[in-house]
PDB file of N, CA and C in Angstrom:
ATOM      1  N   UNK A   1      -7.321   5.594 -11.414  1.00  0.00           N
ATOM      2  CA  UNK A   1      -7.586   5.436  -9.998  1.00  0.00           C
ATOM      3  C   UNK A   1      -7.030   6.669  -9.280  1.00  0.00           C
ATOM      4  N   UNK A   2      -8.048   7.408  -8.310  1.00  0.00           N
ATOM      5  CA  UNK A   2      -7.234   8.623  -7.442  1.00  0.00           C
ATOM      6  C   UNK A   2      -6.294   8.438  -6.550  1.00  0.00           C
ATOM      7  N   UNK A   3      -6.262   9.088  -6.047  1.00  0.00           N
ATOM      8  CA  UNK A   3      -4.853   8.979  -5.090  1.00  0.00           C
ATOM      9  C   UNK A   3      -5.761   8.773  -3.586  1.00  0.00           C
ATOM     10  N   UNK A   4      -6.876   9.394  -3.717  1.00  0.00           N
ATOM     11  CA  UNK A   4      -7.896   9.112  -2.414  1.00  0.00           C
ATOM     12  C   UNK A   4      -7.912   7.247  -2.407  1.00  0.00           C
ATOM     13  N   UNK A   5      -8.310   6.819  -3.531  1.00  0.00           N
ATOM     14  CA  UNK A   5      -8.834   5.261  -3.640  1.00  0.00           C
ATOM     15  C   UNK A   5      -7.558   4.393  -3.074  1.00  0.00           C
ATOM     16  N   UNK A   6      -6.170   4.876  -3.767  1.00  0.00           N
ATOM     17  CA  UNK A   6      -4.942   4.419  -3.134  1.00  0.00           C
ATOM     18  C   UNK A   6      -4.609   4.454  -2.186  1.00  0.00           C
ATOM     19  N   UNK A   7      -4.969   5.713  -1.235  1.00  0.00           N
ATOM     20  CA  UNK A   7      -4.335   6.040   0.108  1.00  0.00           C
ATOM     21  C   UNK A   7      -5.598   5.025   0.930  1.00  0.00           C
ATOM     22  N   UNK A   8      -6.889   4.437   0.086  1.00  0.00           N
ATOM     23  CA  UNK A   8      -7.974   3.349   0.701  1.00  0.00           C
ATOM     24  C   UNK A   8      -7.049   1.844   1.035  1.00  0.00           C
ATOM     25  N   UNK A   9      -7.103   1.525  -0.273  1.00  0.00           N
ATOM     26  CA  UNK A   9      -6.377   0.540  -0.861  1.00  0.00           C
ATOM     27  C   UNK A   9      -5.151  -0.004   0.504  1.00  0.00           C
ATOM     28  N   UNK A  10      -4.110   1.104   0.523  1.00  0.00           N
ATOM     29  CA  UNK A  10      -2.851   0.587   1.261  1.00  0.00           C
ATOM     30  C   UNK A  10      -3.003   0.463   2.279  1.00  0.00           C
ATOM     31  N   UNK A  11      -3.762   1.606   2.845  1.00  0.00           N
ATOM     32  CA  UNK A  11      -4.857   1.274   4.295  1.00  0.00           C
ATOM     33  C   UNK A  11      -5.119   0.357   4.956  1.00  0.00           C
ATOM     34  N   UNK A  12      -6.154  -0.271   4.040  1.00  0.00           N
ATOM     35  CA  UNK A  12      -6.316  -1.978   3.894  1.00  0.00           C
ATOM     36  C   UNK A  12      -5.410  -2.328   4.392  1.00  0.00           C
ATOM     37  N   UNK A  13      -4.458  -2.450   3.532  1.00  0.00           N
ATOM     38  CA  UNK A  13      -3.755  -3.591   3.560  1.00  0.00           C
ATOM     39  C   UNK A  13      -2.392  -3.534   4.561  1.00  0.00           C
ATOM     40  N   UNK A  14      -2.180  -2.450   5.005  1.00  0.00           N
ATOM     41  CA  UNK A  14      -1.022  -2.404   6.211  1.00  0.00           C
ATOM     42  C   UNK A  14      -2.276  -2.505   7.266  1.00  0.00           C
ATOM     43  N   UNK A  15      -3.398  -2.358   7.441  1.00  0.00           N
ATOM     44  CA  UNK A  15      -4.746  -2.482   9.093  1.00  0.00           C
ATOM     45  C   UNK A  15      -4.418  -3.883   8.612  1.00  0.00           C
ATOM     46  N   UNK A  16      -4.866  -5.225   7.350  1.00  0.00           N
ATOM     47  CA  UNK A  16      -5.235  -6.208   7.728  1.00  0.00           C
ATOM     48  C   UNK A  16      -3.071  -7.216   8.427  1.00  0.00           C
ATOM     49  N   UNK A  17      -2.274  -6.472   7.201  1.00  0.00           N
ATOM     50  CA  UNK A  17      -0.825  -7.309   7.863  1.00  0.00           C
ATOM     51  C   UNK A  17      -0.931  -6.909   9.609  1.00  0.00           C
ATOM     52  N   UNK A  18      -1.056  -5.729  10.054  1.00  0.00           N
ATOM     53  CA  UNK A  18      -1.128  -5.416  11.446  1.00  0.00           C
ATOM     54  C   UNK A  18      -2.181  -6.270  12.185  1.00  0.00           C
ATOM     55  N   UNK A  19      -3.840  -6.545  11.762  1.00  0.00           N
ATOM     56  CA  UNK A  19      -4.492  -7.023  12.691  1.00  0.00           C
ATOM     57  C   UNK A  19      -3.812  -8.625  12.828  1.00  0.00           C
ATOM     58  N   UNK A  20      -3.508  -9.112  11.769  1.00  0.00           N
ATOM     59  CA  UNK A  20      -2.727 -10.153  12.090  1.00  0.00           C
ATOM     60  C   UNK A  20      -1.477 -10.430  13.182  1.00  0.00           C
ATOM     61  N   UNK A  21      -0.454  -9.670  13.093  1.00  0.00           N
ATOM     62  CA  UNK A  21      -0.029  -9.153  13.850  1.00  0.00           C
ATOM     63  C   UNK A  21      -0.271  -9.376  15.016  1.00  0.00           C
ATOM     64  N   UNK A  22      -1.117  -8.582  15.133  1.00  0.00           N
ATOM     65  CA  UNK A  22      -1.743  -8.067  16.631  1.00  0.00           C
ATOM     66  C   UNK A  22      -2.337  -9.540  16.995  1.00  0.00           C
ATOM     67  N   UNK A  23      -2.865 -10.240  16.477  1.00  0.00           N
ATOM     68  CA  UNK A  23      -3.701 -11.192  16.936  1.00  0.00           C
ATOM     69  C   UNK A  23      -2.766 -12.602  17.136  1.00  0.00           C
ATOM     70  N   UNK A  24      -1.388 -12.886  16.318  1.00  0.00           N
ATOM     71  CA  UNK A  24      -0.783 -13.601  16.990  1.00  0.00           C
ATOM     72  C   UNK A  24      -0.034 -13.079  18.369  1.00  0.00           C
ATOM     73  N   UNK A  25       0.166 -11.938  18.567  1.00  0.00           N
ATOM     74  CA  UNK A  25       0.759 -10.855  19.795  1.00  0.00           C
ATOM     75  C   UNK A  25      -0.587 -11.332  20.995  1.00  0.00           C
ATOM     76  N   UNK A  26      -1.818 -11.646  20.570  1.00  0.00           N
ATOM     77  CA  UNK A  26      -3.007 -11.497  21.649  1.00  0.00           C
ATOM     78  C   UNK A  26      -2.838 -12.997  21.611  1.00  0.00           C
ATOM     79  N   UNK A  27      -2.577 -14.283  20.998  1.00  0.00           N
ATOM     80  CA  UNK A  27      -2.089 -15.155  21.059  1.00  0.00           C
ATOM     81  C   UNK A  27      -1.320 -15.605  22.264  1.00  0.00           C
ATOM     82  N   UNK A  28      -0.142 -14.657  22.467  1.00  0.00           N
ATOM     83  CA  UNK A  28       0.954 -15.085  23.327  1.00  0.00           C
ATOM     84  C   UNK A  28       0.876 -14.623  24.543  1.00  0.00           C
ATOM     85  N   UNK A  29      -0.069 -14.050  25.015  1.00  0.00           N
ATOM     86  CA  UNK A  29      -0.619 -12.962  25.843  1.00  0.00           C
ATOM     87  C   UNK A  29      -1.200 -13.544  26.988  1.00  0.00           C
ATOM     88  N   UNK A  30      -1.219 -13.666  27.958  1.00  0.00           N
ATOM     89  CA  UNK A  30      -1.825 -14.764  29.211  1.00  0.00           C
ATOM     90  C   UNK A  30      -3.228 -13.596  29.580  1.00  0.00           C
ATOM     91  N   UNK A  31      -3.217 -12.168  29.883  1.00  0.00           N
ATOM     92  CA  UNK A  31      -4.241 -11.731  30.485  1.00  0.00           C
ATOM     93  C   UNK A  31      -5.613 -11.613  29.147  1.00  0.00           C
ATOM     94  N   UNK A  32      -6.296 -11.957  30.053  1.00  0.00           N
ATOM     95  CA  UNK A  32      -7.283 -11.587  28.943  1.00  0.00           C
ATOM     96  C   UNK A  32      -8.067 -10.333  28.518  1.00  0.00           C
ATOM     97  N   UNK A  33      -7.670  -9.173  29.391  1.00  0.00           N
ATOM     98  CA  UNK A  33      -8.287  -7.837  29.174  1.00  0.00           C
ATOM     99  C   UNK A  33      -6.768  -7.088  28.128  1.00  0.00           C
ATOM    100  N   UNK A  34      -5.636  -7.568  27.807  1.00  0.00           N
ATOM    101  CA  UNK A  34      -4.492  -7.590  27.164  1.00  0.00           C
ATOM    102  C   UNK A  34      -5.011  -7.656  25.753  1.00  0.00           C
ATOM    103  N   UNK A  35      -5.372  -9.359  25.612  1.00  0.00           N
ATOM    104  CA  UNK A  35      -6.346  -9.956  24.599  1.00  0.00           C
ATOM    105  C   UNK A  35      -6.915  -8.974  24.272  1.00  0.00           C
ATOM    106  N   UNK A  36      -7.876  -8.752  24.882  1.00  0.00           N
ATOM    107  CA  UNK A  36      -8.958  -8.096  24.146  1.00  0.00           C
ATOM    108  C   UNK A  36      -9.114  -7.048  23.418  1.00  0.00           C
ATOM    109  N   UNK A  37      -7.542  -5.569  24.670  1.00  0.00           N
ATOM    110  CA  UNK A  37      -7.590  -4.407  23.848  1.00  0.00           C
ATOM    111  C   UNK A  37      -6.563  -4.656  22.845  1.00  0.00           C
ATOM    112  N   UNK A  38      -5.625  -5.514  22.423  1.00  0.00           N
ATOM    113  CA  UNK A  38      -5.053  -6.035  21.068  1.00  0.00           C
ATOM    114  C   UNK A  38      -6.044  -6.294  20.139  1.00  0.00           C
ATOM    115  N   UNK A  39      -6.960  -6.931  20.518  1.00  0.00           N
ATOM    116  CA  UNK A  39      -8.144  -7.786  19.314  1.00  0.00           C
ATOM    117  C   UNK A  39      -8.988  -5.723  18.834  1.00  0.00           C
ATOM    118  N   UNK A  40      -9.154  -5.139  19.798  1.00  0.00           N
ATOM    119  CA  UNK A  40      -9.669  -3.907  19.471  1.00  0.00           C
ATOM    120  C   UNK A  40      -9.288  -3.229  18.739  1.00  0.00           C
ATOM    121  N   UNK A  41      -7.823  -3.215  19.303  1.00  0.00           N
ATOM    122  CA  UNK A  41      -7.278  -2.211  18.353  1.00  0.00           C
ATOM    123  C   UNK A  41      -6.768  -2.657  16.626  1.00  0.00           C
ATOM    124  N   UNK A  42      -7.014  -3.773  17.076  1.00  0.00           N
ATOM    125  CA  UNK A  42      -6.582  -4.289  15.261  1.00  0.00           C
ATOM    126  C   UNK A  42      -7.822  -4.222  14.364  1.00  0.00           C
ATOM    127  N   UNK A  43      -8.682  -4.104  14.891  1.00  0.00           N
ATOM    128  CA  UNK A  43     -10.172  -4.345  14.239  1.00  0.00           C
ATOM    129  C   UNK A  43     -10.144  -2.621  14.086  1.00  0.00           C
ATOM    130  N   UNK A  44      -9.723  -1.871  14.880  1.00  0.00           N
ATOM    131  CA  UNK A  44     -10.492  -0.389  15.044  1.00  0.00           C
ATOM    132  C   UNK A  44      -9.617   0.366  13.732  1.00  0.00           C
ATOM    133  N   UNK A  45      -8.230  -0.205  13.479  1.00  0.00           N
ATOM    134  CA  UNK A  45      -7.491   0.238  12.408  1.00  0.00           C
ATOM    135  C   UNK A  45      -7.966  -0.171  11.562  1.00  0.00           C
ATOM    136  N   UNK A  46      -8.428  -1.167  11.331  1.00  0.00           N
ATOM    137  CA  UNK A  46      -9.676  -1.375   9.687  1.00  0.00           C
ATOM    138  C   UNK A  46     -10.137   0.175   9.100  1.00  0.00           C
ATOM    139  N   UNK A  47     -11.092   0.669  10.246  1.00  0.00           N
ATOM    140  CA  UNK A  47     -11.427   1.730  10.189  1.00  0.00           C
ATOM    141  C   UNK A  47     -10.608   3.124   9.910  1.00  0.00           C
ATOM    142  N   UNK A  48      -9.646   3.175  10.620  1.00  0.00           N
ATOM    143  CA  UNK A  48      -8.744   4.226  10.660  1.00  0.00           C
ATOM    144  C   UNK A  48      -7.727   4.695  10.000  1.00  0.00           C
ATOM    145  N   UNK A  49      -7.002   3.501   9.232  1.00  0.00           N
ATOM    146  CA  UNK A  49      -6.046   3.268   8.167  1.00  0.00           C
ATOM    147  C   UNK A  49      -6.602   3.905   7.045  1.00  0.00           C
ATOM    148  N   UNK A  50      -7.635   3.007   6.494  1.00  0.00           N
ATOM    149  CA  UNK A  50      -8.136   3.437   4.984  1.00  0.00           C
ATOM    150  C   UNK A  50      -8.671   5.188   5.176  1.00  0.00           C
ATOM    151  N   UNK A  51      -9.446   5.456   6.171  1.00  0.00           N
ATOM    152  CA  UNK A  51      -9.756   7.124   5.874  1.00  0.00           C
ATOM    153  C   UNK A  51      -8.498   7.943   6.539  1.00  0.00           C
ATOM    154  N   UNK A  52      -7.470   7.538   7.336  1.00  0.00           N
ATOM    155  CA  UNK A  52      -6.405   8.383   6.907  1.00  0.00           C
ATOM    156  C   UNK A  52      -5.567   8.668   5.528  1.00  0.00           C
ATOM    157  N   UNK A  53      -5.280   7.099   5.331  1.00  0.00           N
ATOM    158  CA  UNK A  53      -4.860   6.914   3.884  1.00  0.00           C
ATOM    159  C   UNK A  53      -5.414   7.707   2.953  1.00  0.00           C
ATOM    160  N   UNK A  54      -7.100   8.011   3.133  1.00  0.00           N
ATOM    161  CA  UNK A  54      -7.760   8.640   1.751  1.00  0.00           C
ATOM    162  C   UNK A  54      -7.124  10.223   2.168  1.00  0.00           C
ATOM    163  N   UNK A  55      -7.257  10.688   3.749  1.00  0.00           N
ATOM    164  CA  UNK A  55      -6.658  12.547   3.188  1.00  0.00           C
ATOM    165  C   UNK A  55      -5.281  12.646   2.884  1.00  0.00           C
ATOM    166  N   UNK A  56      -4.388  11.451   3.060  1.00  0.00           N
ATOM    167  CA  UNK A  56      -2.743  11.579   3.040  1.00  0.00           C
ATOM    168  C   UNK A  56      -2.146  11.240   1.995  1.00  0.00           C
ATOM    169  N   UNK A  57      -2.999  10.392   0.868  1.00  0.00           N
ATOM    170  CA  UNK A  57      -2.277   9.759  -0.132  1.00  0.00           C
ATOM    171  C   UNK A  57      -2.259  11.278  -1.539  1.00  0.00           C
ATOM    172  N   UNK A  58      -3.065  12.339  -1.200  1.00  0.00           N
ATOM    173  CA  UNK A  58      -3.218  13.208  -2.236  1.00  0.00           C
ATOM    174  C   UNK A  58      -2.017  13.941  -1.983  1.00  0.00           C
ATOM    175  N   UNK A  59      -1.857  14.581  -0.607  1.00  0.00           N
ATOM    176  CA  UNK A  59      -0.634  15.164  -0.242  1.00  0.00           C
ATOM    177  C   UNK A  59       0.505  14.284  -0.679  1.00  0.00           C
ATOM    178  N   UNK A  60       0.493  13.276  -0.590  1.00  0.00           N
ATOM    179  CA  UNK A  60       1.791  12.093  -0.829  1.00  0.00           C
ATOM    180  C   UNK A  60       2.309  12.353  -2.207  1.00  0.00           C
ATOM    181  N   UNK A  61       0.941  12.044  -3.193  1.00  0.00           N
ATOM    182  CA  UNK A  61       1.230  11.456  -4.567  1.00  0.00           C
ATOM    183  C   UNK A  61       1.349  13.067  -5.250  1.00  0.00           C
ATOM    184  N   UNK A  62       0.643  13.936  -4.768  1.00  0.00           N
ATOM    185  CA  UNK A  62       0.612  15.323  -5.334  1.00  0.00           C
ATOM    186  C   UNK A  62      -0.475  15.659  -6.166  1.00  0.00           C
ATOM    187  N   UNK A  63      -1.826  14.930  -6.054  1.00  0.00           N
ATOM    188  CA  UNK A  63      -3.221  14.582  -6.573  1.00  0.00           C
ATOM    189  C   UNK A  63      -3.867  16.135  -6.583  1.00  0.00           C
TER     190      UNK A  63
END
């Protein structure tokens, strides 16, 4: 497995512990435009995590 697929991988998985996160945080939250850019931004790190992860994990691991 590369170090690109890993830096995917952890991505994942620190965007999905965070959107959680975020979504009991949008939970406790009374405004609803609050809500919403919480619910955004946890969804938008799906995206953003895994393709940072893929250029950072080569520099990391030494790939």
């Amino acid at each position: 497995m590369s170090a690109g697929v890993i830096g995917i991988l952890v991505g994942l998985v620190i965007a999905a512990v965070d959107f959680l996160l975020l979504r009991m945080l949008a939970g406790r939250v009374d405004l609803p435009e609050t809500k919403r850019v919480l619910n955004i931004t946890g969804l938008s790190q799906f995206v953003l995590l895994p393709i940072i992860g893929y250029f950072v994990a080569p520099y990391v691991i030494g790939d």
